[in-house]
Protein backbone atom coordinates (compact mmCIF):
# COMPACT_ATOMS: atom_id res chain seq x y z
CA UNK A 1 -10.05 43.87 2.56
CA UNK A 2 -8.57 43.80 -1.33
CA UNK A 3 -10.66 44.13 -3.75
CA UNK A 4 -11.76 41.20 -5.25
CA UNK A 5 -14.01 39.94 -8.38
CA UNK A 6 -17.57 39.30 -7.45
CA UNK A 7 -20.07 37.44 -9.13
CA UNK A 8 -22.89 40.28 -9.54
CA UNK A 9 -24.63 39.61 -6.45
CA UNK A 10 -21.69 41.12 -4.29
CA UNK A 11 -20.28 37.41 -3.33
CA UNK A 12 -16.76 36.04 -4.76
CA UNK A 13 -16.76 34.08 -8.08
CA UNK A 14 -15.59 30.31 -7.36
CA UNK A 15 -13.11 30.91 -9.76
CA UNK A 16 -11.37 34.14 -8.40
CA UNK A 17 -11.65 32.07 -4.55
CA UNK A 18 -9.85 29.32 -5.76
CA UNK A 19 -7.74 31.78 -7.89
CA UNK A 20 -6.71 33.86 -4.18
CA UNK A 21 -6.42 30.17 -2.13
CA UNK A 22 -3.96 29.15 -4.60
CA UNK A 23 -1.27 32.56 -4.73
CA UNK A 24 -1.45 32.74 -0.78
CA UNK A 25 -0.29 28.35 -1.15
CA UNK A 26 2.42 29.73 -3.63
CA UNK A 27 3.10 32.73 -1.66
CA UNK A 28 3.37 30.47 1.23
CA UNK A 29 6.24 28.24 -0.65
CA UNK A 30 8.09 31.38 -1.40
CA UNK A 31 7.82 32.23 2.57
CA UNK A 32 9.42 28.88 3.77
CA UNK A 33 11.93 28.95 0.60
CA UNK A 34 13.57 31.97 1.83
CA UNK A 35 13.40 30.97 5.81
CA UNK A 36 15.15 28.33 4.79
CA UNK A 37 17.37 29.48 3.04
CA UNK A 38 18.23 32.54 5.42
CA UNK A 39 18.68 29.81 7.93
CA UNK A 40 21.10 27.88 5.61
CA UNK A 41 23.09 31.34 5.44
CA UNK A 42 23.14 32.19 8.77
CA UNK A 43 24.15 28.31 9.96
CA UNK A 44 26.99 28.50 6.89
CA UNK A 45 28.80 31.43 8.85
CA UNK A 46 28.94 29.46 11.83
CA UNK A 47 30.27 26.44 10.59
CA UNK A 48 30.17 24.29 7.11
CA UNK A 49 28.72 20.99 8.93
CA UNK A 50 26.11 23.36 10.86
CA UNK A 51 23.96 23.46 7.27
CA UNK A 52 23.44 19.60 7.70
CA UNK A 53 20.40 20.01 9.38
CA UNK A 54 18.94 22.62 8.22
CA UNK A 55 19.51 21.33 4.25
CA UNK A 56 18.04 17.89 5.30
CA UNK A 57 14.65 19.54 5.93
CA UNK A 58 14.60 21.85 3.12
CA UNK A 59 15.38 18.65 1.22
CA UNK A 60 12.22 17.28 2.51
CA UNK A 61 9.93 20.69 2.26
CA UNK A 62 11.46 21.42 -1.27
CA UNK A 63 10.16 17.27 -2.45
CA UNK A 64 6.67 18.92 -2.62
CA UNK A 65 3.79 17.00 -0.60
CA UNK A 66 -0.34 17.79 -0.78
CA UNK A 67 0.45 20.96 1.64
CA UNK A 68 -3.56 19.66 3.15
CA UNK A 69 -2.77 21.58 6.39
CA UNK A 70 -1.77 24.63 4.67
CA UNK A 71 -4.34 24.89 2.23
CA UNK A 72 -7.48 24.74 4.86
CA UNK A 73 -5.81 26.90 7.35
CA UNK A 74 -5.81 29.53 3.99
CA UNK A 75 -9.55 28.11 3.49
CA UNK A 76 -10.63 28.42 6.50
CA UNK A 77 -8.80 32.25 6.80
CA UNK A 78 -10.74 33.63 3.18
CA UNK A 79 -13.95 31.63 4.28
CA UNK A 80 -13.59 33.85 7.27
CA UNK A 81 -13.54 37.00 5.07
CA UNK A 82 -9.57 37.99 5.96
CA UNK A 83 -7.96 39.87 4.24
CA UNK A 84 -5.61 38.21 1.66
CA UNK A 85 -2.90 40.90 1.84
CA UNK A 86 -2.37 40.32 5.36
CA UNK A 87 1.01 38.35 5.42
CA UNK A 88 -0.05 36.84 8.82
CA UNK A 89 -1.74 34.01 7.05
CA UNK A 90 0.91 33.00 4.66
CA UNK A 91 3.02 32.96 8.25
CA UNK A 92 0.77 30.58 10.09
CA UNK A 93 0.13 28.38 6.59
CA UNK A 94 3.80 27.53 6.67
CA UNK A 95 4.05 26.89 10.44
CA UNK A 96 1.82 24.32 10.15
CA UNK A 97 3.60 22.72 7.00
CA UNK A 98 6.52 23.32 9.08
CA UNK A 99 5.04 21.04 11.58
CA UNK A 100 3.57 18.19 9.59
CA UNK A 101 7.44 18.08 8.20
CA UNK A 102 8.49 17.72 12.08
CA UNK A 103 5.83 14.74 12.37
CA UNK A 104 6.57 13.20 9.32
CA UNK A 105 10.54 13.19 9.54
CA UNK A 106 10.03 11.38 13.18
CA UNK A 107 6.90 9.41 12.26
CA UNK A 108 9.44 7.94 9.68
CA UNK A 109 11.69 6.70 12.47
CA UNK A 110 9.06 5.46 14.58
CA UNK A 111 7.84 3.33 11.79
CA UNK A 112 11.21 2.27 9.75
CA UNK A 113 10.03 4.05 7.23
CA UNK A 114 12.99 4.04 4.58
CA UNK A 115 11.48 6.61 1.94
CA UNK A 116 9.46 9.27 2.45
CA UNK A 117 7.70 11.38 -1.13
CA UNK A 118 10.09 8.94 -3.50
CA UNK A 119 13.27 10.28 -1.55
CA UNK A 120 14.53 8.37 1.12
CA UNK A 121 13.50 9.14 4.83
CA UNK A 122 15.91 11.67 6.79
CA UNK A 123 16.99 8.75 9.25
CA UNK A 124 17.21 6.45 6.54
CA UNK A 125 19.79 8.59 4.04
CA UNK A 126 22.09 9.77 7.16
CA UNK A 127 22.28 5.81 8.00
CA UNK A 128 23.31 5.23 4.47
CA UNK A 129 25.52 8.40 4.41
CA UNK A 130 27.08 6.98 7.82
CA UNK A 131 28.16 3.77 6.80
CA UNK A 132 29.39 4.86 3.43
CA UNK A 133 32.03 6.75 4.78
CA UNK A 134 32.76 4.46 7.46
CA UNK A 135 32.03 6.71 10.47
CA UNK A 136 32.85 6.02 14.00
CA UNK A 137 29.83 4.31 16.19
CA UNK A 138 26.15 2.53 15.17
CA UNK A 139 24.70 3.77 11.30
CA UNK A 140 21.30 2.85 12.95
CA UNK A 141 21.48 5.10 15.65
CA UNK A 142 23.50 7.90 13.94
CA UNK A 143 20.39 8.06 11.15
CA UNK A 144 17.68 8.14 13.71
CA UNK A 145 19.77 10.92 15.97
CA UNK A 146 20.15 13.03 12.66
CA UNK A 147 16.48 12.33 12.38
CA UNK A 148 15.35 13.28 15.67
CA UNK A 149 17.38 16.79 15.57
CA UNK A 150 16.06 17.53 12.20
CA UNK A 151 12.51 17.00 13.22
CA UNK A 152 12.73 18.92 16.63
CA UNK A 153 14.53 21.58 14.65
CA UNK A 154 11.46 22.14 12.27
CA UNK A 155 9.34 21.76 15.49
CA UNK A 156 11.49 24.63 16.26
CA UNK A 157 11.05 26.70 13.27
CA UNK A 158 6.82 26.04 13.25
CA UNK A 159 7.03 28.08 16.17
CA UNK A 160 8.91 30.99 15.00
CA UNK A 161 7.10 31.04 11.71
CA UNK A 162 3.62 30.94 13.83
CA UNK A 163 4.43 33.60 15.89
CA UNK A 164 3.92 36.01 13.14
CA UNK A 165 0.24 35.23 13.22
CA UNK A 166 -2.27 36.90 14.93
CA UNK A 167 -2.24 36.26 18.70
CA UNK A 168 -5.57 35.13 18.30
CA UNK A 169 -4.09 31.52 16.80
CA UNK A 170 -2.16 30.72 19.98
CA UNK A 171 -5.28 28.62 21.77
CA UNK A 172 -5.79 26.43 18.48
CA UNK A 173 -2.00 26.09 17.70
CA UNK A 174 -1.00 25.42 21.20
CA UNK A 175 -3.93 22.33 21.04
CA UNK A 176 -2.77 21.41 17.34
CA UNK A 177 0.49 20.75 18.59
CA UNK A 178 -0.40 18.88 21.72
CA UNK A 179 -3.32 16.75 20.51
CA UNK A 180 -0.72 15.96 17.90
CA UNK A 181 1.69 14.29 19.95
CA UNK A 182 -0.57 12.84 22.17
CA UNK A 183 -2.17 11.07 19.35
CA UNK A 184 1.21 9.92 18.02
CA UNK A 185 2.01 8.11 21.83
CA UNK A 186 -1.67 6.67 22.16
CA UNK A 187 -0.62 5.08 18.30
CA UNK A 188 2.87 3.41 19.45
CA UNK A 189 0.79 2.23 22.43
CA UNK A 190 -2.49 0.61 20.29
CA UNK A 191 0.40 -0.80 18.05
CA UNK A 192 2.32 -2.15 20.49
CA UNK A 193 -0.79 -3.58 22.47
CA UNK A 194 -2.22 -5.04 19.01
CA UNK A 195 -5.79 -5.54 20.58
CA UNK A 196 -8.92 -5.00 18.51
CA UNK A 197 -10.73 -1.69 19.67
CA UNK A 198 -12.53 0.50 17.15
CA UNK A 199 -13.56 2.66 19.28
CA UNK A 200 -9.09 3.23 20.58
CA UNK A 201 -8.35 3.41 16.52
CA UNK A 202 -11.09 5.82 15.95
CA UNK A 203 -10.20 8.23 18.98
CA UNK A 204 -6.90 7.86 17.23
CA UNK A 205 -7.67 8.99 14.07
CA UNK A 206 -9.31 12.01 15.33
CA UNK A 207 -6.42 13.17 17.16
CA UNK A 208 -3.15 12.34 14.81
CA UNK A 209 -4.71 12.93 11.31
CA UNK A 210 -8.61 14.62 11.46
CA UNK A 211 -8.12 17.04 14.11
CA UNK A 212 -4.82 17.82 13.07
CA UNK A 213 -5.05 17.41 9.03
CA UNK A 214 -8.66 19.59 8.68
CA UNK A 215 -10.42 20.86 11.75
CA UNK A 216 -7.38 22.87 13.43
CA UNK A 217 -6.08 23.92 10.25
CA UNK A 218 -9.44 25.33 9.56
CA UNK A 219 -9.72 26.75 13.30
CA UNK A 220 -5.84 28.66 12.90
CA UNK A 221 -7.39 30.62 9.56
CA UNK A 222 -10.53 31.28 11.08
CA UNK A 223 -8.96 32.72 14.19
CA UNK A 224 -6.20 34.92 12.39
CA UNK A 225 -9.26 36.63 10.44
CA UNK A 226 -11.09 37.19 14.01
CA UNK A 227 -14.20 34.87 13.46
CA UNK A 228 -13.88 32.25 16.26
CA UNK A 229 -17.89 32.13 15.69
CA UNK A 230 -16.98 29.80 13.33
CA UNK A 231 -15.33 27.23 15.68
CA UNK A 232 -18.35 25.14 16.23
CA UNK A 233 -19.26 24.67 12.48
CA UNK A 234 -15.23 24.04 11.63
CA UNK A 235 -14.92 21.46 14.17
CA UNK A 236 -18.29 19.61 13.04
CA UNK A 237 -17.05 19.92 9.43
CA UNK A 238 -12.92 19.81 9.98
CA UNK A 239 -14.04 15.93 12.62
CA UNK A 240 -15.96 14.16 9.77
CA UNK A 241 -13.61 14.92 6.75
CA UNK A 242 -10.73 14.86 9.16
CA UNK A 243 -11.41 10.86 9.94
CA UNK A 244 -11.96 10.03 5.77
CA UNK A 245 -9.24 11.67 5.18
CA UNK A 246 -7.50 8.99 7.78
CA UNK A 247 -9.56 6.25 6.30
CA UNK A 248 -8.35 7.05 2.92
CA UNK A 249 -4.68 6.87 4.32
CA UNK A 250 -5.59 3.51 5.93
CA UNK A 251 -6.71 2.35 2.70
CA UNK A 252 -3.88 3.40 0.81
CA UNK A 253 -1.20 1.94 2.97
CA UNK A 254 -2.91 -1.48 2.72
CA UNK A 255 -4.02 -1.09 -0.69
CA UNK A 256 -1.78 1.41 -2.50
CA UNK A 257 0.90 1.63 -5.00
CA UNK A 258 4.17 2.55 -3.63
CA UNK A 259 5.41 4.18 -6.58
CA UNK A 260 2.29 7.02 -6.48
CA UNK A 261 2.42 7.10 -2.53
CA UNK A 262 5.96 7.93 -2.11
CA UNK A 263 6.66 5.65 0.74
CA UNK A 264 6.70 1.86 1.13
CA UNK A 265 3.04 0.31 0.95
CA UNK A 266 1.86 -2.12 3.83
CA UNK A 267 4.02 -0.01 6.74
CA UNK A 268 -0.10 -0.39 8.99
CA UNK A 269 1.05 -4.46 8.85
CA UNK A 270 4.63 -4.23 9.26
CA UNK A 271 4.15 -1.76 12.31
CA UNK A 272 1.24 -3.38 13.67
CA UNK A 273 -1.11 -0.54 13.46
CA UNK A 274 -4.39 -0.59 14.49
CA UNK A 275 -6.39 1.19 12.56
CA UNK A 276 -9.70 1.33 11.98
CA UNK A 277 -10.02 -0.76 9.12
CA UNK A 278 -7.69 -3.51 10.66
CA UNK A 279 -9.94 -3.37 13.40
CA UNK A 280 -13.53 -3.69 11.96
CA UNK A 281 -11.35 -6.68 10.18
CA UNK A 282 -10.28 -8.66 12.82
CA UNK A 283 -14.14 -8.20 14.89
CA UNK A 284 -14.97 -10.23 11.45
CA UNK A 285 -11.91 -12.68 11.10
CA UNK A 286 -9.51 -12.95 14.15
CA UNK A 287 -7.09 -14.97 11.81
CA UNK A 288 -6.45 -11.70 10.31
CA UNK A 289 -4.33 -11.20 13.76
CA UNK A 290 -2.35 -13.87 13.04
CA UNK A 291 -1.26 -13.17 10.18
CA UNK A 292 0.01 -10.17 10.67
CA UNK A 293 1.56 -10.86 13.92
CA UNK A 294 3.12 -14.09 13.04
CA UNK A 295 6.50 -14.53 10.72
CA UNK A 296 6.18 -16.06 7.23
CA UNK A 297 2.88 -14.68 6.05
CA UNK A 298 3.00 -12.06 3.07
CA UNK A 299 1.21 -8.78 2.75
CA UNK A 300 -0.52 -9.85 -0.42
CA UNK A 301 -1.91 -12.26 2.23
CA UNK A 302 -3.69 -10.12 4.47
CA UNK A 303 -5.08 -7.85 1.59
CA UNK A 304 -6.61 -11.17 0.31
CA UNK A 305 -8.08 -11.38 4.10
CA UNK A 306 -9.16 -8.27 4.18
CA UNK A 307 -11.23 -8.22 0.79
CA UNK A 308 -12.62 -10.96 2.10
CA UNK A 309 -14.63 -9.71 5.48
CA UNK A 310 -15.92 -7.18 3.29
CA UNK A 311 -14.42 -4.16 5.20
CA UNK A 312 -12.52 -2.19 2.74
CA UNK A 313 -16.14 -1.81 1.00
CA UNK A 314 -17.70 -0.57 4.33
CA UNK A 315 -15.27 1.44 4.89
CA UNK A 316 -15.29 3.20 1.43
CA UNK A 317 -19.39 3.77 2.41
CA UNK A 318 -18.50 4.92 6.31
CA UNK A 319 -16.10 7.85 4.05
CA UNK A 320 -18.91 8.69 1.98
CA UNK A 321 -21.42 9.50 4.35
CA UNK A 322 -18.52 11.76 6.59
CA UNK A 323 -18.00 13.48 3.54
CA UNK A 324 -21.87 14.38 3.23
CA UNK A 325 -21.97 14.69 6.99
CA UNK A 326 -18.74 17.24 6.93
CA UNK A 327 -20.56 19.31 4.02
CA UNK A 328 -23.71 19.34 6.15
CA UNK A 329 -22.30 21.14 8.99
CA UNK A 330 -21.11 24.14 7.22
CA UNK A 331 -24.43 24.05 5.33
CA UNK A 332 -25.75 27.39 7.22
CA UNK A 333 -22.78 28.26 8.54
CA UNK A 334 -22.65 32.38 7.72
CA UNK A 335 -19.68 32.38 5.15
CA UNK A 336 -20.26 33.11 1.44
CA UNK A 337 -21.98 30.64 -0.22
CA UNK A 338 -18.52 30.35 -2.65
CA UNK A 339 -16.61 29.36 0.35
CA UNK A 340 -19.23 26.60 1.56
CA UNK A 341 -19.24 25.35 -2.25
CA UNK A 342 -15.11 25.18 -1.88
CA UNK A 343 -15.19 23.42 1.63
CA UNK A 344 -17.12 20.79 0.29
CA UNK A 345 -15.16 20.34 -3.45
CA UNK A 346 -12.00 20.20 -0.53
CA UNK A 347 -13.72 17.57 1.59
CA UNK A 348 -14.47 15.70 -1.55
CA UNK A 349 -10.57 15.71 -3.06
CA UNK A 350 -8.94 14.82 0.46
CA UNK A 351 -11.21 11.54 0.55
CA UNK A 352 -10.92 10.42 -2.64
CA UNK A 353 -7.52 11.14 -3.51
CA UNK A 354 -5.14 8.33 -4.78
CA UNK A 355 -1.83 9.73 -3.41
């Protein structure tokens, strides 16, 4: 392993942790810049058009984003005691970036979204593009295909940049990507059904955003640095600050300002979501249904509602006590001490953050 500052006692300094988390994150940037931009090259020889694609997701990566997914796989590797010159991290960091781009460009067509980190969705800007230049055939459907391609093409490229990683990651990363998708399906389906079941939104939650956002992250860096020992604690830990993390999302969708967001507020009404906090909602008022399922009511509307049963204050307590419940799994878990101290400053930003 490199050498690194200690405090005295033989254990890292919090400082010099968060100091080596934060180069592999930029080291990681640098990593998708240029496979990206080798791509673009390579696609350019072939044919001018062929760069369409590949430019619409580096568009996308380039916008910037929290990079969550990233920065607890890297976590979750140096908590593990890897070895931060080992380039197989900074690999598997941007395959799963490279992935949550693939979600988020067709998570943006399932839901309409029109912009996506202040820029306007992939689907949304070849629409535009479409009808401004008075192409043959639908805008609609030409913006969603474009869409579609570009996200199965970074679907594409997660894979290649993964399988630079340890062999070790394959188990978690094959699960990731599955658990993933499955989530995604079982969350058209609870939308489209529109029936109150907490225990359907939480199971939900878990598998599209805590699983996925935290606790496999976590899992990928702790199996490239050869500690699956660690898997139990992770899970506990990567679960409970995996679900506030949702929770925070759910209150920022219904609650948030657009304009620090990135993408249109209110998208959980418009699309009929059911998340957890609509559903601990509508157990308390079932006009709260109604008004989101029936034309000519407003979103201010249902945020009055919703203030109202007294659930957006519950939940802000339920994400307070997974945050101490995520920090109390890892609290003899055998990592250094600097590492546990991180995790839980981590668990702390991701459910309180205002973007």
């Amino acid at each position: 392993m490199a050498c690194i500052e200690t405090d005295g006692t033989g254990r890292e300094s919090a400082a010099t942790a968060r100091r080596t988390r934060d180069d592999l994150l930029e080291r990681m940037e640098e990593h998708l810049r240029a496979f990206l931009s080798a791509e673009h090259e390579l696609w350019a020889r072939v044919n001018d058009r062929a760069v369409g694609a590949v430019d619409a997701l580096s568009e996308l990566v380039a916008a910037g984003g929290k990079r969550i997914r990233p920065a607890f796989c890297i976590a979750g590797y140096l908590a593990a005691d890897g070895d931060p010159a080992d380039p197989a991290v900074v690999a598997a960091a941007a395959a799963l970036e490279m992935l949550h781009a693939s979600a988020l460009i067709h998570d943006d067509v399932i839901d309409a979204s029109s912009h996506r980190r202040g820029l306007p969705t992939v689907h949304a800007h070849h629409s535009a593009l479409h009808a401004a230049r008075a192409w043959q055939g639908e805008s609609r459907r030409y913006g969603e295909g474009v869409a579609l391609l570009v996200g199965d093409l970074a679907l594409v490229y997660s894979e290649q940049l993964m399988s630079a990683a340890p062999a070790a990651v394959a188990a978690v990363w094959n699960k990731l990507r599955s658990e993933l998708m499955i989530g995604q399906y079982m969350d058209m389906t609870a939308a489209a059904e529109f029936s109150v079941d907490p225990r359907l939104s939480r199971w939900i939650a878990l598998a599209k955003s805590g699983h996925y956002t935290i606790h496999r992250p976590l899992a990928v860096g702790a199996s490239a640095a050869g500690r699956a020992d660690l898997a139990p604690a992770f899970a506990k830990y990567g679960e409970a600050v995996g679900e506030a993390f949702q929770l925070r999302d759910d209150l920022l969708d219904a609650f948030g300002d657009s304009a620090h967001t990135g993408k249109p507020a209110g998208l959980d009404f418009q699309q009929h979501k059911m998340t957890l906090l609509l559903g601990w909602a509508m157990q308390r008022d079932e006009r709260i249904h109604s008004l989101i399922t029936e034309p000519g009511h407003t979103p201010d509307e249902v945020r009055r509602r919703l203030v109202d049963t007294g659930v957006p204050d519950d939940v802000e307590k339920h994400i307070a006590a997974l945050v101490e419940q995520g920090c109390d799994a890892i609290a003899d878990v055998p990592i250094d001490p600097v590492w546990r101290a991180e995790l839980a400053t981590m668990a702390t930003k991701v459910a309180y953050r205002t973007t």
